[in-house]
C-alpha atoms as a PDB file:
ATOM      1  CA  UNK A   1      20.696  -1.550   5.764  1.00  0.00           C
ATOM      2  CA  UNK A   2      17.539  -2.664   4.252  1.00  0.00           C
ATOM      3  CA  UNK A   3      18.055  -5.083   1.127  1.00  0.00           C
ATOM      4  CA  UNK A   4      14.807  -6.608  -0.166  1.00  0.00           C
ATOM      5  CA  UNK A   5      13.667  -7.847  -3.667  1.00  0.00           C
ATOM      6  CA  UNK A   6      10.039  -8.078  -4.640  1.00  0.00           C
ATOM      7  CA  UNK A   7       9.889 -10.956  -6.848  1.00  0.00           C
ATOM      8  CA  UNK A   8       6.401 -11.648  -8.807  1.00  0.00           C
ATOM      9  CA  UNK A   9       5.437 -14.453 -10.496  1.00  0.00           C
ATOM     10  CA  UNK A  10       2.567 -13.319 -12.302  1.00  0.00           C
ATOM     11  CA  UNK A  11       2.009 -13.792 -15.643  1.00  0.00           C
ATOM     12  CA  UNK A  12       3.870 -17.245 -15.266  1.00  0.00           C
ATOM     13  CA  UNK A  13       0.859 -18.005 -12.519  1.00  0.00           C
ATOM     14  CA  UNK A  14       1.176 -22.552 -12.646  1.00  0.00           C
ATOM     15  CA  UNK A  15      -1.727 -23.943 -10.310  1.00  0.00           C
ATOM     16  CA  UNK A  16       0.125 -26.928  -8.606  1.00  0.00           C
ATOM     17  CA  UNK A  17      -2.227 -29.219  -5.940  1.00  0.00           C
ATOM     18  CA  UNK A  18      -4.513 -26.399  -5.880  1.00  0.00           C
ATOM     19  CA  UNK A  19      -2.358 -23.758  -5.117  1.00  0.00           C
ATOM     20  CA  UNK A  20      -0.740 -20.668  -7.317  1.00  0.00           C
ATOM     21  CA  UNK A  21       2.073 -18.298  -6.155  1.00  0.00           C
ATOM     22  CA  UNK A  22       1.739 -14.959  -6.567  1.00  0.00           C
ATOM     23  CA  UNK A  23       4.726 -13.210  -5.623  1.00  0.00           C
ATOM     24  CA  UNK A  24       7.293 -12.973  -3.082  1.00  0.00           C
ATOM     25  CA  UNK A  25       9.072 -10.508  -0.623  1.00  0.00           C
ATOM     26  CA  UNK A  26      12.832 -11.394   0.179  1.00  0.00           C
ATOM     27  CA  UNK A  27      14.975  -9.851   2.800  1.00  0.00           C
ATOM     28  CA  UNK A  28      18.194 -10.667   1.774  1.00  0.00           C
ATOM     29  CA  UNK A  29      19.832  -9.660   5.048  1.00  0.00           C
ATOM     30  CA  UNK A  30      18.081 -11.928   7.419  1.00  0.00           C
ATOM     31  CA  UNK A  31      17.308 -14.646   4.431  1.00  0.00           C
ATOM     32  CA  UNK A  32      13.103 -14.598   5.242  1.00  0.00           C
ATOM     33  CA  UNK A  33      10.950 -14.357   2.952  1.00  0.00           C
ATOM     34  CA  UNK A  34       6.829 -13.029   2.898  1.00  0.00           C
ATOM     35  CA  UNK A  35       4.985 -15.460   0.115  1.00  0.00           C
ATOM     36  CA  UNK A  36       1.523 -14.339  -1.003  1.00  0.00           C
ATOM     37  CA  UNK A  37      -0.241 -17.233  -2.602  1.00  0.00           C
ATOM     38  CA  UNK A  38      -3.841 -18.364  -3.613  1.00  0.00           C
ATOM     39  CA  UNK A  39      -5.209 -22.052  -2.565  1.00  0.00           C
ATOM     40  CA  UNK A  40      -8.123 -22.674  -4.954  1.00  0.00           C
ATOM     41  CA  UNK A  41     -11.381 -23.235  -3.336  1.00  0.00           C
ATOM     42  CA  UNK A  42     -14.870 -23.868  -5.399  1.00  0.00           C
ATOM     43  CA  UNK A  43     -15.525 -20.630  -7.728  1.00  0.00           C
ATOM     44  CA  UNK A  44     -12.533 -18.564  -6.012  1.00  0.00           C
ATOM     45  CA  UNK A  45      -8.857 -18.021  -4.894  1.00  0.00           C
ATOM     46  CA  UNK A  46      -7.766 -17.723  -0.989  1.00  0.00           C
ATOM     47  CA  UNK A  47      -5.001 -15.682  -0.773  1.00  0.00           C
ATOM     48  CA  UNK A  48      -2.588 -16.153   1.728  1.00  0.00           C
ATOM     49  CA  UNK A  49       0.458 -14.812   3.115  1.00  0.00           C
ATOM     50  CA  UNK A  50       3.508 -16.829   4.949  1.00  0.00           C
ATOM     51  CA  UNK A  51       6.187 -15.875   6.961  1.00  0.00           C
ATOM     52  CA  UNK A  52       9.338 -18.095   6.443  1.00  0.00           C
ATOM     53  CA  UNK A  53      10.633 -16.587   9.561  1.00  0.00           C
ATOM     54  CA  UNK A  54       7.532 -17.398  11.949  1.00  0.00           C
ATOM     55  CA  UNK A  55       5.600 -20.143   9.697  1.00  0.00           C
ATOM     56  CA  UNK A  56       2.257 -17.871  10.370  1.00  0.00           C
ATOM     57  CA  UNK A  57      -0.039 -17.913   7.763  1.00  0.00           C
ATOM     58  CA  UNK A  58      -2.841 -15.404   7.231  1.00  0.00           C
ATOM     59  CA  UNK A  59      -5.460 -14.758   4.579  1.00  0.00           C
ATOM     60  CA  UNK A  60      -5.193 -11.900   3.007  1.00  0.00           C
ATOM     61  CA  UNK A  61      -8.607 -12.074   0.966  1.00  0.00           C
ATOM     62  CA  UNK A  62     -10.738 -14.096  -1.536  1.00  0.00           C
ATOM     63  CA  UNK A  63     -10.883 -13.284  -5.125  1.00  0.00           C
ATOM     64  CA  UNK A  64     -12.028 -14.955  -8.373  1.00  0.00           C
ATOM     65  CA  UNK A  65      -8.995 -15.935 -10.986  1.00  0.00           C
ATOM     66  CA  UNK A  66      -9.968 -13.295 -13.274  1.00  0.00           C
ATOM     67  CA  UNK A  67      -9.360 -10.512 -10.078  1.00  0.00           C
ATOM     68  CA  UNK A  68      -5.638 -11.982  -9.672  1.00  0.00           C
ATOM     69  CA  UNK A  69      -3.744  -9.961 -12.224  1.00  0.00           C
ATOM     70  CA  UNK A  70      -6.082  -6.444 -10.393  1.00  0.00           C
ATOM     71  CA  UNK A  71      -4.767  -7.767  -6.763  1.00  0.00           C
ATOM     72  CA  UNK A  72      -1.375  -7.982  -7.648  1.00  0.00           C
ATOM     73  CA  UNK A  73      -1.599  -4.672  -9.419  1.00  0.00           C
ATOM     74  CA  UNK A  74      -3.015  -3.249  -5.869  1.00  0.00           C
ATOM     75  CA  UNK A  75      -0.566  -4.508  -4.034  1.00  0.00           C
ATOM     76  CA  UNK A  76       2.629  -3.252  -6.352  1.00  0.00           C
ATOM     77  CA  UNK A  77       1.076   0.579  -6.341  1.00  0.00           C
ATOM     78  CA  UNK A  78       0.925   0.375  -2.412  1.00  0.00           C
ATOM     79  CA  UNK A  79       4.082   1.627  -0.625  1.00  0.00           C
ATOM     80  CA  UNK A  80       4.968  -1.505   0.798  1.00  0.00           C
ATOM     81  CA  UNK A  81       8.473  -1.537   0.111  1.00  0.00           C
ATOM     82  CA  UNK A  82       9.209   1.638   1.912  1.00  0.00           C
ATOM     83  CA  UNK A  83       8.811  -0.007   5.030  1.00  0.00           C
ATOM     84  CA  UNK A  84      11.122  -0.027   7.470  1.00  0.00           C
ATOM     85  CA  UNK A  85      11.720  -4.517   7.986  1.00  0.00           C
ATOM     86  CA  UNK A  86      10.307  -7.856   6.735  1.00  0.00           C
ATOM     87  CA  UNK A  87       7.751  -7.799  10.024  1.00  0.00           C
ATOM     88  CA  UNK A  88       6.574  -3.836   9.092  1.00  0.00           C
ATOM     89  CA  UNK A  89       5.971  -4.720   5.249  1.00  0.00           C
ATOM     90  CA  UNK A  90       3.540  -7.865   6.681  1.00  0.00           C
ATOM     91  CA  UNK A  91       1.493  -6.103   9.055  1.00  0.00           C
ATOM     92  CA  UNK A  92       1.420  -3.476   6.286  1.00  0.00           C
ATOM     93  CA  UNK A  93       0.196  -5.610   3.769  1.00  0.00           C
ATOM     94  CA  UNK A  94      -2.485  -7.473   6.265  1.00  0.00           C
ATOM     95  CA  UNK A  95      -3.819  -3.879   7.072  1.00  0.00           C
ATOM     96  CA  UNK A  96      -4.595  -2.798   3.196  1.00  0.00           C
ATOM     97  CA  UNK A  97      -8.087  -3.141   2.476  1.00  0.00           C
ATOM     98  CA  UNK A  98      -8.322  -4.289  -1.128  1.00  0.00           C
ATOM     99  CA  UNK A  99     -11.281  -5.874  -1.693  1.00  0.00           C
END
């Protein structure tokens, strides 16, 4: 049985060493987790996702800080949850064109 928990952080957003978290996607089951966070660059945010279980990283997208609260909006109204594992839900979310 599938037994995850969306977590986000947002509004309690902290930039520590240049980076923010976002939010994160916990399978309870296998104990990995999907974390979608921004590293600041110059004028914007680079978000990125990691996979606890692999250690891959991808970027997502970049977005200014006022487009943060918007992403995370787009990604809760996608169906991402109704995936069927941890590894479906990541490919999903690398596959949504937001931006």
């Amino acid at each position: 049985m599938l037994n995850i928990n969306v977590l986000y952080i947002y509004p309690k957003i902290m930039e520590i060493n240049n980076e923010i978290n976002l939010f994160r996607i916990v399978d309870n089951n296998i104990k990995e987790t999907l974390v979608i966070y921004g590293e600041k660059q110059i004028t914007n945010y680079k978000i990125l996702m990691i996979n606890t279980m692999s250690g891959e990283i991808n970027t997502i997208c970049e977005i200014n800080e006022s487009e943060i609260e918007s992403f995370i909006e787009n990604i809760k109204v996608k169906d991402i949850i109704s995936q069927k594992d941890l590894n479906s839900m990541e490919k999903y979310i690398l596959n949504l064109t937001i931006y």
